[in-house]
Protein backbone atom coordinates (compact mmCIF):
# COMPACT_ATOMS: atom_id res chain seq x y z
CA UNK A 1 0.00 0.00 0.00
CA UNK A 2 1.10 3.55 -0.86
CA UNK A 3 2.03 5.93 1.99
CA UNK A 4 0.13 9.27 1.68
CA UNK A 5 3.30 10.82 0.73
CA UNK A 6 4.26 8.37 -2.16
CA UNK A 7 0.54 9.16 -3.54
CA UNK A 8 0.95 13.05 -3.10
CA UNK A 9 -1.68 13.36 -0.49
CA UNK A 10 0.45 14.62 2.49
CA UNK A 11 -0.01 14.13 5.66
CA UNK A 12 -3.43 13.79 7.13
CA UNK A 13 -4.72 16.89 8.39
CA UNK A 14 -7.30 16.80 11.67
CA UNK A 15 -10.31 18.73 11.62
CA UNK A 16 -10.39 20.48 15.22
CA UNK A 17 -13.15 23.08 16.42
CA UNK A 18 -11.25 25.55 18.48
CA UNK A 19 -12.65 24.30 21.57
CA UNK A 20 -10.86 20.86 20.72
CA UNK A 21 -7.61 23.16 19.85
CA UNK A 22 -7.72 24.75 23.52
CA UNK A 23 -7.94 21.63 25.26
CA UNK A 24 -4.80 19.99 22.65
CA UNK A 25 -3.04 23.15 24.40
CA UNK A 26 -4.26 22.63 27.83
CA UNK A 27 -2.88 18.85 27.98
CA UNK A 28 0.49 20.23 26.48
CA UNK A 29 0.35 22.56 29.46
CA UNK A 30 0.12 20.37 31.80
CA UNK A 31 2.56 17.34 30.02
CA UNK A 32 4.91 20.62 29.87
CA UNK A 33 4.56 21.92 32.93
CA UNK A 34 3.81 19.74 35.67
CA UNK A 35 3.70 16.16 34.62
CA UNK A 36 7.32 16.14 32.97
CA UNK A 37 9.24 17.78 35.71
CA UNK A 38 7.66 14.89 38.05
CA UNK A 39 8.41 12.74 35.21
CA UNK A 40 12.24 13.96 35.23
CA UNK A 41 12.89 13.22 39.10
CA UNK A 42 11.36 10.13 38.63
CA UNK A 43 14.12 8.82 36.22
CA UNK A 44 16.92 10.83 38.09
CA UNK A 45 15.80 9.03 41.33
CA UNK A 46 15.12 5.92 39.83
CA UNK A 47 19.10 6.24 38.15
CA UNK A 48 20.61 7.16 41.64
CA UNK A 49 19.93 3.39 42.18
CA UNK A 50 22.77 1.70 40.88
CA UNK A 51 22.79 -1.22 37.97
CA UNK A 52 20.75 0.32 35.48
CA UNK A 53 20.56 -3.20 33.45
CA UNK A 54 18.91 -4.93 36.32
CA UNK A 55 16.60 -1.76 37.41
CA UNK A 56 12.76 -2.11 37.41
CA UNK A 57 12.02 1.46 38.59
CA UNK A 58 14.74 2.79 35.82
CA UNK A 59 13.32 1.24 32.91
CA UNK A 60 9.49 2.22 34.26
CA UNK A 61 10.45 5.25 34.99
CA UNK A 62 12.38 6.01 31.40
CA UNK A 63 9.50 4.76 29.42
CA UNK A 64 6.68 6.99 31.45
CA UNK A 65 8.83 10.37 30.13
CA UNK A 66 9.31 8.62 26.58
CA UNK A 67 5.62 8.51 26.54
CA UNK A 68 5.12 12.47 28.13
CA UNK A 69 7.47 13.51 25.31
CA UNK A 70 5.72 11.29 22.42
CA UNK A 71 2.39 12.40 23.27
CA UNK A 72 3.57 15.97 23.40
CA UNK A 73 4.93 15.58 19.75
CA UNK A 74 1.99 13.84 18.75
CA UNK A 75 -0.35 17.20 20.16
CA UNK A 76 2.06 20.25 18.99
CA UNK A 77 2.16 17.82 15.29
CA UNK A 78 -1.68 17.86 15.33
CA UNK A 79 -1.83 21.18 16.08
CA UNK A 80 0.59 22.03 13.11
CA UNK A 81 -1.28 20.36 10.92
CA UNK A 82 -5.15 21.23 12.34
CA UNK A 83 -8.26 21.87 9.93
CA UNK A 84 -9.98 24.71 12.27
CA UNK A 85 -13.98 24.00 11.74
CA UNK A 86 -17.29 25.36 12.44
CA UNK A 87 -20.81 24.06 12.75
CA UNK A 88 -22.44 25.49 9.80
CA UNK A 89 -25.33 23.63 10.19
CA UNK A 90 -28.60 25.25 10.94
CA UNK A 91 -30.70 24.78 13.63
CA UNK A 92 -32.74 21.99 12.65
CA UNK A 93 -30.21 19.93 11.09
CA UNK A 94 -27.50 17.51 12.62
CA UNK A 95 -23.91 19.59 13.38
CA UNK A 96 -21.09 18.78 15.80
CA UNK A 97 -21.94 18.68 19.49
CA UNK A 98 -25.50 17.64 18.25
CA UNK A 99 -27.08 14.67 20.00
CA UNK A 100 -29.16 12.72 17.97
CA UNK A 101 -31.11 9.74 18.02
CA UNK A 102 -31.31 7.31 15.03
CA UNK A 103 -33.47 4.47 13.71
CA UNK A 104 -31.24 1.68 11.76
CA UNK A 105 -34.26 0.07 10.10
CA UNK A 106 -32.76 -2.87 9.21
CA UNK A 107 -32.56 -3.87 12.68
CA UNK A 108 -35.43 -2.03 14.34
CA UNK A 109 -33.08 -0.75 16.92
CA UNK A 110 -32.35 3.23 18.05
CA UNK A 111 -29.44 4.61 19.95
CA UNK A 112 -28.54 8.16 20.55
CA UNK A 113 -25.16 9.53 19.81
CA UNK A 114 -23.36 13.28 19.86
CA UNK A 115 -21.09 14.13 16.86
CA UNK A 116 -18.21 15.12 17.58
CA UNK A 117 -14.99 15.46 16.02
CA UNK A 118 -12.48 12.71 15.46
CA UNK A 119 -10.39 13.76 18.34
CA UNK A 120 -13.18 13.03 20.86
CA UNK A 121 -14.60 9.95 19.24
CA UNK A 122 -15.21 7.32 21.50
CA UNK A 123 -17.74 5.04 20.38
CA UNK A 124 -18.00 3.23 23.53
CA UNK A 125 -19.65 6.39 24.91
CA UNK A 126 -21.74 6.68 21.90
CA UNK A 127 -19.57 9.71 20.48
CA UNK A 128 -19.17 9.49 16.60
CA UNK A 129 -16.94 11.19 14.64
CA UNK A 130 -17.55 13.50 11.92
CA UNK A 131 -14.74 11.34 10.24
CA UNK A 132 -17.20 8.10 10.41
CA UNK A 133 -19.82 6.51 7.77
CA UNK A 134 -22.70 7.31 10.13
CA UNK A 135 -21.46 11.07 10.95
CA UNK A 136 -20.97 11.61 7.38
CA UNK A 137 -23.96 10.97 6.34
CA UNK A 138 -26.37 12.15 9.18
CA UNK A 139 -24.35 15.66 9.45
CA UNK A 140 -26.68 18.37 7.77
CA UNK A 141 -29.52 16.17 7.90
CA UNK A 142 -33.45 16.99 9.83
CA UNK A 143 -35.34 15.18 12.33
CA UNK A 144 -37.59 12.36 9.81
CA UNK A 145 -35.01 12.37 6.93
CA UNK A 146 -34.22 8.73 6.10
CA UNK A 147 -30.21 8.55 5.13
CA UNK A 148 -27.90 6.29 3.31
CA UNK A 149 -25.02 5.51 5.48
CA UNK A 150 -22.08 3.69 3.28
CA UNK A 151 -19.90 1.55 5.40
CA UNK A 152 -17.66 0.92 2.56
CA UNK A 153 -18.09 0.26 -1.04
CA UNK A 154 -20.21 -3.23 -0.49
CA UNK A 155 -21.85 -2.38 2.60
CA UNK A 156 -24.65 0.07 2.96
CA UNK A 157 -27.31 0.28 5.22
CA UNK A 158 -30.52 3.20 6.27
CA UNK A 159 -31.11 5.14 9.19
CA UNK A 160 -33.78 7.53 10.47
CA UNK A 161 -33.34 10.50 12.23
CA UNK A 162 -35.65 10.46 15.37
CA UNK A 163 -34.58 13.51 17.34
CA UNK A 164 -32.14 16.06 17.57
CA UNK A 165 -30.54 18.34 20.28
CA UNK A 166 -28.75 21.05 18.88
CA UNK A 167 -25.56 21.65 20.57
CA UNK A 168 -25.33 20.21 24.05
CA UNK A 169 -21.32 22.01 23.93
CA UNK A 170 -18.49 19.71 24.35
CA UNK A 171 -16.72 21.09 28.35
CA UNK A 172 -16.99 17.57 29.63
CA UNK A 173 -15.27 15.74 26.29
CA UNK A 174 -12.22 14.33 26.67
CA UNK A 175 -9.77 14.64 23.82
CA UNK A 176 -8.37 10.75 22.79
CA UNK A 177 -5.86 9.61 24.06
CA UNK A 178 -4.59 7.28 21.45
């Protein structure tokens, strides 16, 4: 398989709302500022103990500030490369931070979700992403509209928009942690 690069596309920019880019910098902040200096002593204690080849607390300790720093690459990288959005939806039709409940008909089964960007998709809390099949296609769409959702080129199935909450804000979403 091609990398993006090979194919021309370049690197895979995130689309962010600038709430999502405040709390990006708000978990640099605190990787920055207070987790990595605790971080720091941790390996300088954990190398005052001698044999670092036979040291537990040394490797543990080495790996936990590898991580800090990765995951603070991985934020400022985002951040370089961030799609600012806005909900442009109107008020009637599905838009980030709107919680909606859908119909799959094929299974006579409802479930409400909130759409949210692909930084604070978590499916096990019933957040989907803007990014996915099912926020694709329900984003701009009314409550009683009947939509398409393609999984994938074979795979295609219908939901119903039951009801809609527009904007419920995003203050208690998490940003993933992946």
């Amino acid at each position: 398989m091609a990398s993006r690069k090979a194919n021309g596309q370049g690197p895979k920019r995130e689309n962010l709302t600038k709430s999502d880019v405040e709390k990006i910098k708000e978990e640099i902040r605190y990787r920055e500022v207070t987790l990595g200096p605790k971080l720091k002593e941790d390996l300088k204690e954990a190398r005052a103990q001698g044999d670092l080849s036979e040291n537990f607390e040394y490797y543990c300790a080495k790996r936990a500030n590898n991580q800090n720093n990765s995951r603070i690459r991985y934020l400022e990288n985002m951040l370089a490369k961030a799609n600012i959005i806005e909900d442009e939806t109107e008020e009637d039709e599905v838009g980030i931070n709107s919680l909606v409940t859908i119909k799959f008909e094929e299974r006579d089964m409802e479930r409400t979700v909130k759409v949210v960007t692909g930084i604070r998709s978590d499916a096990l809390n019933n957040m989907v992403s803007i990014e996915t099949p099912v926020g694709k296609a329900i984003l701009g769409h009314k409550v009683g509209d009947r939509v398409l959702v393609k999984a994938n080129d074979t795979v295609s199935y219908y939901v119903v928009i039951k009801a809609l909450v527009k904007d419920v804000g995003d203050s208690d979403d998490k940003i993933s942690s992946f």
